[in-house]
C-alpha atoms as a PDB file:
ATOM      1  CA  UNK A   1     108.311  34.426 -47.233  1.00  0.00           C
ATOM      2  CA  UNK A   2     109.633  31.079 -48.211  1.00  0.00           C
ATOM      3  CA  UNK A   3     108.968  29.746 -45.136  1.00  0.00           C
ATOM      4  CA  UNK A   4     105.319  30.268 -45.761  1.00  0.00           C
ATOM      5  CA  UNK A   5     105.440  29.068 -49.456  1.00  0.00           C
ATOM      6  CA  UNK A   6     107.243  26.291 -48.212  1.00  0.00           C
ATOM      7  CA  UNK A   7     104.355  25.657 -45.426  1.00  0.00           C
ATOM      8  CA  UNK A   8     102.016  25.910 -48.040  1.00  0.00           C
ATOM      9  CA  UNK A   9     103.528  23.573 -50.702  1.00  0.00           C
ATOM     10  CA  UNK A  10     103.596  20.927 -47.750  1.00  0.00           C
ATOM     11  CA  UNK A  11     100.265  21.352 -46.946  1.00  0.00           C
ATOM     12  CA  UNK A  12      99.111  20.495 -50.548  1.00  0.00           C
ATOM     13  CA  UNK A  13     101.237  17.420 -50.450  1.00  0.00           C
ATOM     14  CA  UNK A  14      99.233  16.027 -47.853  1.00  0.00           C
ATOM     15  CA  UNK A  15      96.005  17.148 -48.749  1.00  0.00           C
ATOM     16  CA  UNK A  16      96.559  15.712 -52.564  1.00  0.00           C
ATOM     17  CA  UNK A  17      97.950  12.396 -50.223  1.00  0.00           C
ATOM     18  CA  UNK A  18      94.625  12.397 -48.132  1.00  0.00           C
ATOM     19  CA  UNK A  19      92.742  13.182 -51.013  1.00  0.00           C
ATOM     20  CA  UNK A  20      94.009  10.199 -52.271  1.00  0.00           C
ATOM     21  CA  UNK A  21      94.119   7.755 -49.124  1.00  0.00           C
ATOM     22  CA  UNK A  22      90.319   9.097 -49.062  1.00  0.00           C
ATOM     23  CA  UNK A  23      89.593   8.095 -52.534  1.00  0.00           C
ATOM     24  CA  UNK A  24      90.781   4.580 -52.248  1.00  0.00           C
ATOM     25  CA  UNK A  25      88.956   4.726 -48.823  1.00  0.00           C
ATOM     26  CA  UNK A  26      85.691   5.425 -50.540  1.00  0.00           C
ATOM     27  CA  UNK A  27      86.441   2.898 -53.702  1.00  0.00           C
ATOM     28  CA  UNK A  28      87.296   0.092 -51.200  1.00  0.00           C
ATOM     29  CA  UNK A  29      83.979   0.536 -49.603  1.00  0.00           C
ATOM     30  CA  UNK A  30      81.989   0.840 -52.553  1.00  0.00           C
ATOM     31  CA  UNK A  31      83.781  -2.250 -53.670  1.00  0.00           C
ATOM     32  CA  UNK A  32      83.252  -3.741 -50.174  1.00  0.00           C
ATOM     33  CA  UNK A  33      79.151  -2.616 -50.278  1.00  0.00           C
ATOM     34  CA  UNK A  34      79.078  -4.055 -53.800  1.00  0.00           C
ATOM     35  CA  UNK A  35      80.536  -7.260 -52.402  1.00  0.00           C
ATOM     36  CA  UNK A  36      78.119  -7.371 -49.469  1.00  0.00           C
ATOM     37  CA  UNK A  37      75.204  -6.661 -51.891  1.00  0.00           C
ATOM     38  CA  UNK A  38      75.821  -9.264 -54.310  1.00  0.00           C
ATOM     39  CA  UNK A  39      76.082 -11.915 -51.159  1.00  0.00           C
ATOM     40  CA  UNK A  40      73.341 -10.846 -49.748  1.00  0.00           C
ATOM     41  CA  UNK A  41      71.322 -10.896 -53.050  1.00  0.00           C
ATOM     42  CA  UNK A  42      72.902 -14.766 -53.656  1.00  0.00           C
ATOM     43  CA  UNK A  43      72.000 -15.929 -50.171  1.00  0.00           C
ATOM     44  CA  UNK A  44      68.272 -14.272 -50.846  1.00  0.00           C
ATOM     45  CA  UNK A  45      67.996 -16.216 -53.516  1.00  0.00           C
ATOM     46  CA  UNK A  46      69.104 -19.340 -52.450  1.00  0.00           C
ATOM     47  CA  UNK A  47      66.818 -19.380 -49.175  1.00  0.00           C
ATOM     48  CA  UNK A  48      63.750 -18.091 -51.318  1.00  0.00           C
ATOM     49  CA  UNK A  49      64.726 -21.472 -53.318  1.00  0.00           C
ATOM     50  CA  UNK A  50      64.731 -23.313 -50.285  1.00  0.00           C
ATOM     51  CA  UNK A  51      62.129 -21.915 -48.629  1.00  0.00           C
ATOM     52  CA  UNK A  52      60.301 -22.873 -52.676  1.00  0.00           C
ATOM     53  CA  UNK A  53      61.152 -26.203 -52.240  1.00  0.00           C
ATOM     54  CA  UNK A  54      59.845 -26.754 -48.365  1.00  0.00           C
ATOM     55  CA  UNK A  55      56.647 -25.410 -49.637  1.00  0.00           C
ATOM     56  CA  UNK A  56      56.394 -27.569 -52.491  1.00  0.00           C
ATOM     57  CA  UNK A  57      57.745 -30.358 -50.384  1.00  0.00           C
ATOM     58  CA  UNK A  58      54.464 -29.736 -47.559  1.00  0.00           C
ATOM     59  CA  UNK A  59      52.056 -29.350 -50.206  1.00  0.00           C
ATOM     60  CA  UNK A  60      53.017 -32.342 -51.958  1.00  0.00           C
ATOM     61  CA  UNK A  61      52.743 -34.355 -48.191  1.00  0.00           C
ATOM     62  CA  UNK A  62      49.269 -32.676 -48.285  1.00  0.00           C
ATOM     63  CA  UNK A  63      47.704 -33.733 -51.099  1.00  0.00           C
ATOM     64  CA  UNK A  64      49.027 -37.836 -50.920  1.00  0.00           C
END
């Protein structure tokens, strides 16, 4: 009998230490997607800019 309760209390230490290892898991990818999001959006923006300015750049060309 207290081999088994003694089984079973392990078991709950690990799963409470995976649980955990499995949270931070999740956090540091949510962290990592917001990351990769925000860079994305900021490099988006900045060739949309350039990309602008080309445009503005041919048209100008154009019409001299």
């Amino acid at each position: 009998m207290p081999e088994a309760a003694r089984r079973v209390g392990r078991s709950s230490v690990v799963m409470a230490r995976a649980e955990s290892l499995e949270r931070s898991a999740m956090w540091w990818m949510w962290k990592r997607g917001q990351w990769s999001r925000k860079c994305s959006m900021v490099s988006g923006i900045v060739l949309h800019q350039g990309r602008r300015d080309q445009e503005t750049d041919i048209g100008g060309a154009s019409e001299t």
